[in-house]
Protein backbone atom coordinates (compact mmCIF):
# COMPACT_ATOMS: atom_id res chain seq x y z
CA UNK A 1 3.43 17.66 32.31
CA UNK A 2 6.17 18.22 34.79
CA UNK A 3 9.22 19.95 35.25
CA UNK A 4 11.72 19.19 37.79
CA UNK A 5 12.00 22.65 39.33
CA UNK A 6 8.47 23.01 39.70
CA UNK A 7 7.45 19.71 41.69
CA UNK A 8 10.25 19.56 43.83
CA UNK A 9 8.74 15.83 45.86
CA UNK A 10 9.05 14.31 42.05
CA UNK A 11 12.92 13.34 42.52
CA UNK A 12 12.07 12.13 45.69
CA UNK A 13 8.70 9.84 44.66
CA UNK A 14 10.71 8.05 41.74
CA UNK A 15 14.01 7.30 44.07
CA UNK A 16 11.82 5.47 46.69
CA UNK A 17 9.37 3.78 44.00
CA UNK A 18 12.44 2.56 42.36
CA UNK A 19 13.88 1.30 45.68
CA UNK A 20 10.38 -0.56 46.23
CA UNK A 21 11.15 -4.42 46.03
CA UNK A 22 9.38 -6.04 42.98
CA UNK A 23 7.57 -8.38 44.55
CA UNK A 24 3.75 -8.08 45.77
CA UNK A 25 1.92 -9.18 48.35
CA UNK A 26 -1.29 -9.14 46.31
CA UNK A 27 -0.65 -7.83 42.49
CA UNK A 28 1.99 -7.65 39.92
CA UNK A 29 4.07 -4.55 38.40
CA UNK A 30 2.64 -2.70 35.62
CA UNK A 31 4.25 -1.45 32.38
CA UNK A 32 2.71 1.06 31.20
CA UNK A 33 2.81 1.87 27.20
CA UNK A 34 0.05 3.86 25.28
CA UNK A 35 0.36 5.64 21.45
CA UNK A 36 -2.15 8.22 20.62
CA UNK A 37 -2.28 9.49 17.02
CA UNK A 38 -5.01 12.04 16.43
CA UNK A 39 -5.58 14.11 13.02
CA UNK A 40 -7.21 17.20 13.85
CA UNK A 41 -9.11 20.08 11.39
CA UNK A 42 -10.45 23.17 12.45
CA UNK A 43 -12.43 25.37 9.68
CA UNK A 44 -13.61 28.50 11.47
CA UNK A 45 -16.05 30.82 9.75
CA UNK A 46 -13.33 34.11 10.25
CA UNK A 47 -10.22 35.21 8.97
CA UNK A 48 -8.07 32.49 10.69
CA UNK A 49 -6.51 29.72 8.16
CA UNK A 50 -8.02 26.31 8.60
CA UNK A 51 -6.16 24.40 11.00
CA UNK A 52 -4.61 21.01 10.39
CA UNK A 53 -2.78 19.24 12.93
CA UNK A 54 -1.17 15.74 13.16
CA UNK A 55 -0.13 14.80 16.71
CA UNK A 56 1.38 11.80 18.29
CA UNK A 57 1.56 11.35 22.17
CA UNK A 58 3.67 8.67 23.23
CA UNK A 59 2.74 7.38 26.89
CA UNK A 60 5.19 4.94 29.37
CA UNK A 61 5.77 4.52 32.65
CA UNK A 62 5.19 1.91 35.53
CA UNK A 63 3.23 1.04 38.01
CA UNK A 64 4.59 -0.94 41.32
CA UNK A 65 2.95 -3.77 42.91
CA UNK A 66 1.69 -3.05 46.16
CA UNK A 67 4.00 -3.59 49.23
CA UNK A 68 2.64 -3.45 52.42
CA UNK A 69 -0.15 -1.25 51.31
CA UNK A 70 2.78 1.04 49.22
CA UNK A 71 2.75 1.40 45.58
CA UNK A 72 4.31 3.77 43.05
CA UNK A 73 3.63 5.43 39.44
CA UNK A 74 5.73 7.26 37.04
CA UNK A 75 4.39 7.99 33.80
CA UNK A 76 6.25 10.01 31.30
CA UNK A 77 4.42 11.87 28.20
CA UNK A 78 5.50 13.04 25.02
CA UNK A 79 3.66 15.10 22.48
CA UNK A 80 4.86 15.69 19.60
CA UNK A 81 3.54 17.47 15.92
CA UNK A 82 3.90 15.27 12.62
CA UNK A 83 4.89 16.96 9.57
CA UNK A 84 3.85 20.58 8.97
CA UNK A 85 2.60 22.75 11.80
CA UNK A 86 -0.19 24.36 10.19
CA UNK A 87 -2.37 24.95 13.36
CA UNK A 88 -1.93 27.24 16.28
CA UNK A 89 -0.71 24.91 19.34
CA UNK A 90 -0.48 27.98 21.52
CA UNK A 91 3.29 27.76 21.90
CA UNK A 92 4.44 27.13 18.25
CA UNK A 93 3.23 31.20 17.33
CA UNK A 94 1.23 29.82 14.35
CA UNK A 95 -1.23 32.94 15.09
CA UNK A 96 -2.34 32.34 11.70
CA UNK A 97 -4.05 29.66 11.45
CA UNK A 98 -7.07 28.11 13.67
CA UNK A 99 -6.20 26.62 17.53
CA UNK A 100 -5.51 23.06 18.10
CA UNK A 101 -4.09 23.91 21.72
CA UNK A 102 -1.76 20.13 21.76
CA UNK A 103 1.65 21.75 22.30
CA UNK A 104 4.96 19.49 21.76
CA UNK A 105 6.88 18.82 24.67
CA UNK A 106 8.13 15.64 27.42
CA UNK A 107 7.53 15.95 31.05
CA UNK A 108 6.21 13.64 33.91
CA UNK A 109 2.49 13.08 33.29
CA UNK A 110 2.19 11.05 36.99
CA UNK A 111 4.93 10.86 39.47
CA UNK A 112 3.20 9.64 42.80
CA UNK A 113 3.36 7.12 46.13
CA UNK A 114 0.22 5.84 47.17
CA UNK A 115 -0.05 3.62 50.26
CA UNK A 116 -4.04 1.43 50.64
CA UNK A 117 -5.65 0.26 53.26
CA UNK A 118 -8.95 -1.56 53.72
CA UNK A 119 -10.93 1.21 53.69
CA UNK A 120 -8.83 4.19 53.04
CA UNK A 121 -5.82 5.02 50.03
CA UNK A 122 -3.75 8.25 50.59
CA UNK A 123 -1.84 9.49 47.06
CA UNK A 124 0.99 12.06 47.20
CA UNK A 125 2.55 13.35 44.19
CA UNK A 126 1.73 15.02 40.36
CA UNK A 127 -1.98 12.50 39.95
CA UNK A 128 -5.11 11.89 37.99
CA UNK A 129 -7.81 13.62 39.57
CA UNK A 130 -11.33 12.75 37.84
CA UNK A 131 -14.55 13.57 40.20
CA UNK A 132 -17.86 12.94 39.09
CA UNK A 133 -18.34 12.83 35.64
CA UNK A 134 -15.45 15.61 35.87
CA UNK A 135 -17.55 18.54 35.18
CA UNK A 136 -15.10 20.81 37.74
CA UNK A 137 -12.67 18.37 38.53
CA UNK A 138 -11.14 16.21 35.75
CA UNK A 139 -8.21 15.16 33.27
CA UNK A 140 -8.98 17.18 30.27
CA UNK A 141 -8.45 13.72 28.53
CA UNK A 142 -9.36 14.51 25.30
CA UNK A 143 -6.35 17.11 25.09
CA UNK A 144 -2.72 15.27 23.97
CA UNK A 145 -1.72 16.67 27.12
CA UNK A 146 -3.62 15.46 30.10
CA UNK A 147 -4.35 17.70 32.84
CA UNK A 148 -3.06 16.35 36.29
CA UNK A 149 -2.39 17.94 39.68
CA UNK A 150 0.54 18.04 42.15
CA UNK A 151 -1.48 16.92 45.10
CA UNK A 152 -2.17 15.28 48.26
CA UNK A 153 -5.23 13.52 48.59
CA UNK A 154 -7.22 11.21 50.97
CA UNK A 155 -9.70 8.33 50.00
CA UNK A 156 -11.90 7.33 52.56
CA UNK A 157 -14.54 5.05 52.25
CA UNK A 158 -15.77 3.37 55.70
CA UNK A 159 -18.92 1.50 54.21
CA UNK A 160 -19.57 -0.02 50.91
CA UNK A 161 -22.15 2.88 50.29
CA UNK A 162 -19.91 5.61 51.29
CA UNK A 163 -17.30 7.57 50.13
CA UNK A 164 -15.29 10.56 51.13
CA UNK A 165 -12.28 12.33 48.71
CA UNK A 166 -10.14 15.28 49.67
CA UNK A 167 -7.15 16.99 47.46
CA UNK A 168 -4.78 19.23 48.90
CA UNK A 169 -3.31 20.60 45.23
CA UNK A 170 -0.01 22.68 45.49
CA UNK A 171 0.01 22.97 41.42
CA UNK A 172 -2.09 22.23 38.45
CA UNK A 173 -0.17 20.44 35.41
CA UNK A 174 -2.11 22.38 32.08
CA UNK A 175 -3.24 20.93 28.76
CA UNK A 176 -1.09 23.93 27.51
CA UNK A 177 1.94 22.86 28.97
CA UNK A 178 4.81 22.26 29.72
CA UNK A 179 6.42 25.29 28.27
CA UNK A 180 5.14 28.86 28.49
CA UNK A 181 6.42 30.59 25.12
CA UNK A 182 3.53 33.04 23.90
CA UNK A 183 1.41 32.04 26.95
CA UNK A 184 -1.30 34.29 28.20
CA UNK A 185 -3.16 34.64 31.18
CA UNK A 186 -5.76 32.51 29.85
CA UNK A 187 -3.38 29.79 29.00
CA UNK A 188 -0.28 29.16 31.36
CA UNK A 189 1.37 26.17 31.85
CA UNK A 190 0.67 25.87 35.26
CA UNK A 191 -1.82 26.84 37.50
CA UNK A 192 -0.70 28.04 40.57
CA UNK A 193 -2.32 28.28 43.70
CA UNK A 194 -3.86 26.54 47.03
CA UNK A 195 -6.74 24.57 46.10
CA UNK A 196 -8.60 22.07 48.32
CA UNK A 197 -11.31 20.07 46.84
CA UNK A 198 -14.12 17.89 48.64
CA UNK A 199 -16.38 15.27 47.90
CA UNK A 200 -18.66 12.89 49.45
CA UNK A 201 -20.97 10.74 47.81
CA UNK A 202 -22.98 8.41 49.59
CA UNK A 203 -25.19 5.52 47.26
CA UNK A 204 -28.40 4.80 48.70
CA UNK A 205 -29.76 2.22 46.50
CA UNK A 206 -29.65 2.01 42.63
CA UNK A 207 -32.48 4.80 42.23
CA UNK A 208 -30.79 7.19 44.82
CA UNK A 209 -27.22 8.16 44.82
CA UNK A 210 -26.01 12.01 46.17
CA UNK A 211 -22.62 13.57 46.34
CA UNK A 212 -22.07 17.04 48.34
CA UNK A 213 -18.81 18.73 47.39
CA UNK A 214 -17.17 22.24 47.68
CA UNK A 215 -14.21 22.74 45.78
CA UNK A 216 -12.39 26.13 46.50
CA UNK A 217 -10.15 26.87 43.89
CA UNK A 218 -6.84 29.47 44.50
CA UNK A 219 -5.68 30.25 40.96
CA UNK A 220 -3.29 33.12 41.18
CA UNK A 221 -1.79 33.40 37.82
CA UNK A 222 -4.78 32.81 35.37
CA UNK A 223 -7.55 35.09 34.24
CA UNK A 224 -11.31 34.59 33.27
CA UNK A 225 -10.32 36.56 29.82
CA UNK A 226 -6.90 37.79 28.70
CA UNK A 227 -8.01 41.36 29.67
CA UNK A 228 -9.25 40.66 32.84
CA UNK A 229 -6.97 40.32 36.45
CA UNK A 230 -5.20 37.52 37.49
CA UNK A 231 -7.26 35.51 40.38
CA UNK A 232 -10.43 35.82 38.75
CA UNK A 233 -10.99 32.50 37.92
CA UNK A 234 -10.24 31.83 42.39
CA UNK A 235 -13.96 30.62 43.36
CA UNK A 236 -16.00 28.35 46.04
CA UNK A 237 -18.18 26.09 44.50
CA UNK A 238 -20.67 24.24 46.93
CA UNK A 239 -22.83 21.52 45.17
CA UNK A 240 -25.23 18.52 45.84
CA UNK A 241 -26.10 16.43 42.71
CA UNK A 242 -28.35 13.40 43.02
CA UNK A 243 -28.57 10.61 40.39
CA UNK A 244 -29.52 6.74 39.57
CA UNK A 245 -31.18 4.45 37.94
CA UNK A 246 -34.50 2.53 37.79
CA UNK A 247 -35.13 -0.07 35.63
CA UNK A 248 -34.26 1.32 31.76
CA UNK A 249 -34.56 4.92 33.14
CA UNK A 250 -31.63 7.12 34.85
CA UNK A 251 -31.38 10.45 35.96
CA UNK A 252 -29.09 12.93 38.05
CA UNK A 253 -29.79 16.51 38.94
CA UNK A 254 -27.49 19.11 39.96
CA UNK A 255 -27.13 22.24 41.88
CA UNK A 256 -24.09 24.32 42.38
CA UNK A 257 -23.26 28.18 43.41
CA UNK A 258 -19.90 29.74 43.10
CA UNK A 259 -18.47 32.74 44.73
CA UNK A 260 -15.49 34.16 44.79
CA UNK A 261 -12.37 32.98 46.94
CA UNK A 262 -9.70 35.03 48.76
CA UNK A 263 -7.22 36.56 46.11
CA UNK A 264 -9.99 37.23 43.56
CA UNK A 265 -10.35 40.99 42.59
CA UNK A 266 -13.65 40.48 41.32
CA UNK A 267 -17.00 39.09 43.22
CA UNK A 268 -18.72 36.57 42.29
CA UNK A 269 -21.93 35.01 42.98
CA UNK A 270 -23.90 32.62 39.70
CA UNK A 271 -25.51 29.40 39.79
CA UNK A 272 -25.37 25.85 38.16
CA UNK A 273 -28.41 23.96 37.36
CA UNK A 274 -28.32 20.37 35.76
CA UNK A 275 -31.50 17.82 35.02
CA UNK A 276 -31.03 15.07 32.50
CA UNK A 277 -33.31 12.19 32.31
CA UNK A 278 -31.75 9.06 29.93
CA UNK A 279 -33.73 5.76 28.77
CA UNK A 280 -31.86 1.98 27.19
CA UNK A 281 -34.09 0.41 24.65
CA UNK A 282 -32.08 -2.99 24.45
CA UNK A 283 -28.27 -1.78 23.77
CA UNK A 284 -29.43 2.01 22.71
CA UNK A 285 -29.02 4.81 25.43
CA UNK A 286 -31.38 7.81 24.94
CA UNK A 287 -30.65 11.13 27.13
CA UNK A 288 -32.11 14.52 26.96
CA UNK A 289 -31.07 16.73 29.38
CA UNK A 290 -31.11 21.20 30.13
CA UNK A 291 -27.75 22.34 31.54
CA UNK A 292 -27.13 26.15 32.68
CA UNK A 293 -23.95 27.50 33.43
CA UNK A 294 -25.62 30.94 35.12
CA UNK A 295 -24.87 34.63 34.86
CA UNK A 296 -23.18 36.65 37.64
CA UNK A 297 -25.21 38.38 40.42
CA UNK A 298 -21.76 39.83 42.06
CA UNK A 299 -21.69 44.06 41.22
CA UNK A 300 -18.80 44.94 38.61
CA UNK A 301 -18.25 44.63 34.85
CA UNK A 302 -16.30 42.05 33.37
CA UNK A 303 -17.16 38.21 33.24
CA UNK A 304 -18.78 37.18 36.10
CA UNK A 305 -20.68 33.90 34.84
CA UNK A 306 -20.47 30.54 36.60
CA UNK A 307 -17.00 28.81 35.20
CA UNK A 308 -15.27 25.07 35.55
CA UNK A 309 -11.56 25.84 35.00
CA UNK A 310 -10.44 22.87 36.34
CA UNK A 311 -13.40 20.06 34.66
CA UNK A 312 -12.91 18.53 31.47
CA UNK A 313 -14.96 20.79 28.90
CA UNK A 314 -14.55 19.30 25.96
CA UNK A 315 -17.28 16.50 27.04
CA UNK A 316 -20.04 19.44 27.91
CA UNK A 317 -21.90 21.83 25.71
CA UNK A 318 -20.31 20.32 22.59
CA UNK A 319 -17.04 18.82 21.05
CA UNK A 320 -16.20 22.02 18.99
CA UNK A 321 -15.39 24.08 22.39
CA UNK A 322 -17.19 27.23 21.61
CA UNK A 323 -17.90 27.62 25.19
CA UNK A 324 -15.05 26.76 27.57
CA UNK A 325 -15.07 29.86 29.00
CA UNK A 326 -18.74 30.61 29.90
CA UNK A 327 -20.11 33.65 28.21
CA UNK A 328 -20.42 37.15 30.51
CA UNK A 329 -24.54 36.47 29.88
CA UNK A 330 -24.34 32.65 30.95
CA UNK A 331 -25.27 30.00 29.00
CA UNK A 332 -28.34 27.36 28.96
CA UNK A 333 -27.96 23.99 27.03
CA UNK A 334 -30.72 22.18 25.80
CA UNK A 335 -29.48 18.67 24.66
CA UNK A 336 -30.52 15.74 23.65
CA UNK A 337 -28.01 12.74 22.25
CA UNK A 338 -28.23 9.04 21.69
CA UNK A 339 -25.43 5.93 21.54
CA UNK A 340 -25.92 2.99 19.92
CA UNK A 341 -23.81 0.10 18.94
CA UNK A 342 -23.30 -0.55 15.03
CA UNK A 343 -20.85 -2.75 13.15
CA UNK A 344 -19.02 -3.96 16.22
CA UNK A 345 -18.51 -0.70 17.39
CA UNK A 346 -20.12 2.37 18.96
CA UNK A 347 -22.10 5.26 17.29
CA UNK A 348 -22.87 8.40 19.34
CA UNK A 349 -24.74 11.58 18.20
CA UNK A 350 -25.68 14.49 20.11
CA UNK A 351 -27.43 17.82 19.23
CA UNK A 352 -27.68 20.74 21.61
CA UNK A 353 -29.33 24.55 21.17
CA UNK A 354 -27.54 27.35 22.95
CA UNK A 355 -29.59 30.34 24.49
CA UNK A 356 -27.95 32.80 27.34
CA UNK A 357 -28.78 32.63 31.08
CA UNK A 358 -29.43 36.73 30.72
CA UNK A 359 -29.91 38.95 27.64
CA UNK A 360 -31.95 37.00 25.46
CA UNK A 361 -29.08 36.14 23.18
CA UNK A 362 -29.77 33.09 20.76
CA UNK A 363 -26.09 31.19 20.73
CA UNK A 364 -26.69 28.49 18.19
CA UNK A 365 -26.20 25.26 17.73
CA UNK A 366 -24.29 22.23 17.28
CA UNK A 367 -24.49 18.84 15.57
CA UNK A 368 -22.05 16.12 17.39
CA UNK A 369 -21.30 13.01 15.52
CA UNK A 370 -19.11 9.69 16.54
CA UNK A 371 -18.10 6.50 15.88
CA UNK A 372 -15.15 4.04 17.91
CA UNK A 373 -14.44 0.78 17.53
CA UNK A 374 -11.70 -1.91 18.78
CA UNK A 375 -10.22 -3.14 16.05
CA UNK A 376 -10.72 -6.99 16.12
CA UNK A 377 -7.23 -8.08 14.87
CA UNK A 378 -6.05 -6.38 17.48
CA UNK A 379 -8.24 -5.60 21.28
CA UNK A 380 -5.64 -3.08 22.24
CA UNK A 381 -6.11 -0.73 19.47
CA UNK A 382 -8.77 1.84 19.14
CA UNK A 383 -10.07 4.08 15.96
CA UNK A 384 -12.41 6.96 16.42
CA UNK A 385 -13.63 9.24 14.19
CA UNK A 386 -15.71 12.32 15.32
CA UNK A 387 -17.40 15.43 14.10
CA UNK A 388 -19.08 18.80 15.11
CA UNK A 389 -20.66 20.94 13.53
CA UNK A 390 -21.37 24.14 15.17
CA UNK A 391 -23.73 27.47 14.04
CA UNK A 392 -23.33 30.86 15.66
CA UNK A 393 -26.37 32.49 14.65
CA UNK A 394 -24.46 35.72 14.06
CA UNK A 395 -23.79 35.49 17.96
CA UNK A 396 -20.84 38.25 18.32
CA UNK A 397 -18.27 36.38 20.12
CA UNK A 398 -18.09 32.97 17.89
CA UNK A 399 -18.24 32.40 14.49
CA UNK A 400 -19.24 29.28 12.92
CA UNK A 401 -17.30 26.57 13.13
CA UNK A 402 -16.90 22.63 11.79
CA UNK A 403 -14.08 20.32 13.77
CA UNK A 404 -13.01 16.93 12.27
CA UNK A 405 -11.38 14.32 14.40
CA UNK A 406 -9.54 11.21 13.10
CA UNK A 407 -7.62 8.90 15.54
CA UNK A 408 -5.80 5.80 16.19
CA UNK A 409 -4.98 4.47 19.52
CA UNK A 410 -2.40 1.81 20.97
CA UNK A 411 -2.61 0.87 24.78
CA UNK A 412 -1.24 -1.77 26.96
């Protein structure tokens, strides 16, 4: 979320959207109006109290028609705890109990001018940045409090099978925001830094699509682990991932390597590796896949392993979030998952094994579970409920751990 002081171009970006006339050449204003209730427990295997958390995060905002290519957004989130508080939000010093990291506060969620063209948009202002299937770059969605970016950033795309993005970001809006009461360096409100982040995908045909991209992150004020320096999450990742589809089969591969960027104390040097093959039988999508997040080859102690600071997490290596900070060993996932409609709705299931990159260490496992569905009295409401059930294996740095997710949705 925003604060004024800390996005200066905000004030700015609302006085001119609100001084845009309100008639389009080619689409209509948007009000924008979304309700998000979400039960959340947390039973941990350790000598934290069970967490239970009710949240409610109210969404609205608008979105101008387009005006000689010009169009604006403001979107204004609030997050707020119903009854009790008996989880750890991060900022609420419930230290006690389990984490359920959905602090309350109000800020600017988006806050941006955008002008399109025929083959190129340019966006300035706090944004929505989701690349790829957001693996390093994304929203965080999952979280009460999204994740967006005070950025500028250029869409090209000079052929239908061709597309270029790049982000100039000044400032990265945290899920742990907006305030920074009993933050740490793992978990500050904002990010700060100089990041740039490129992409380029170019689609082939249906069976072929690849996307290069380097994203070189400058995080100044957060830290791989609380103990470790500030900067050392400041890295160069340089990927190429190829993917499609081919009758009822898909695939995508991946490749990355990260090393370190100016301002990190520490050097860095791991790999990613990604190969996931899925098949549809009718309306039933079958994937199996092998994901590694690698150790560090750079010299030094500390945790050097191959980290996404800035992707959404939650969606990788399973919903209970045992892993968003990659283990100092690295981590490979072996996965395989299935979705599948039932009773109107959608059933998904997913169960992965956990082993390290280096030191033989067995992580466990985890058992994800799912089911949404648009309620048919009314399209623009959503329940979900979800589980995970996670086992350490006696692995040192986790315990075991079940999650239970119950949620109701309202958007317009």
């Amino acid at each position: 979320m925003l604060h004024a002081s800390r996005f200066a171009a905000a004030p700015l970006a609302l006085a001119v959207f609100l001084a845009l006339p309100v008639h389009a050449e080619s689409d209509r204003d948007q009000p924008i109006f979304d309700m998000r209730y979400r039960f959340e427990h947390v039973d941990p295997d350790n000598a934290l109290r069970n967490a239970d958390a009710q949240t409610l995060r109210t969404r609205i905002g608008y979105r101008s028609a387009r005006v000689a290519g010009w169009s604006g957004l403001v979107e204004v989130d609030n997050v707020s705890h119903l009854g009790a508080e008996r989880f750890n939000s991060t900022r609420n010093g419930r230290t006690a109990y389990a984490a359920v990291p959905d602090p309350d506060g109000t800020g600017f969620n988006q806050a941006l001018l955008r002008f399109d063209s025929d083959t190129a948009a340019v966006i300035l202002g706090r944004q929505r940045i989701n690349l790829d299937n957001q693996r390093f770059i994304g929203g965080v969605g999952w979280r009460q409090n999204e994740q967006t970016f005070d950025a500028a950033s250029l869409q090209f795309k000079p052929a239908d099978k061709l597309a270029f993005w790049y982000s100039y970001v000044d400032d990265v809006d945290s899920v742990f925001g907006p305030d920074d009461r009993h933050a740490n360096a793992t978990n500050p409100a904002d990010y700060e830094g100089r990041s740039h982040l490129l992409n380029v995908q170019a689609k082939l045909f249906p069976a072929l699509a690849f996307t290069a991209y380097q994203y070189r992150l400058e995080l100044d004020n957060v830290a791989v682990t609380a103990n470790a320096p500030l900067g050392t999450l400041s890295s160069i990742t340089t990927g190429l991932r190829a993917s499609g589809r081919a009758g009822a089969w898909s695939y995508a591969v991946e490749f990355a390597r990260q090393k370190d960027n100016d301002g990190n104390p520490w050097q860095l040097d791991s790999r990613y590796v990604l190969a996931e093959l899925g098949h549809a039988i009718d309306k039933v999508q079958l994937r199996a896949g092998y994901e590694k997040l690698g150790a560090g080859r750079g010299t030094g102690s500390g945790n050097r392993a191959f980290q996404t600071p800035l992707g959404t997490r939650h969606a990788f290596q399973g919903w209970a979030d045992q892993f968003l900070t990659t283990p100092a060993g690295g981590i490979e996932d072996r996965y395989i998952g299935v979705t599948a409609p039932l009773w109107g709705g959608s059933v998904q299931a997913c169960l992965h094994d956990f082993i390290a990159d280096r030191g033989g260490a067995d992580y466990g496992s985890e058992l994800d579970l799912s089911y949404q569905h648009r309620l048919p009295w009314s399209p623009r409401l959503t329940v979900l409920g979800k589980l995970a059930r996670y086992r350490s294996d006696d692995v040192a740095f986790t315990v075991d751990t079940d999650k239970a997710w119950l949620q109701l949705q309202y958007s317009h």
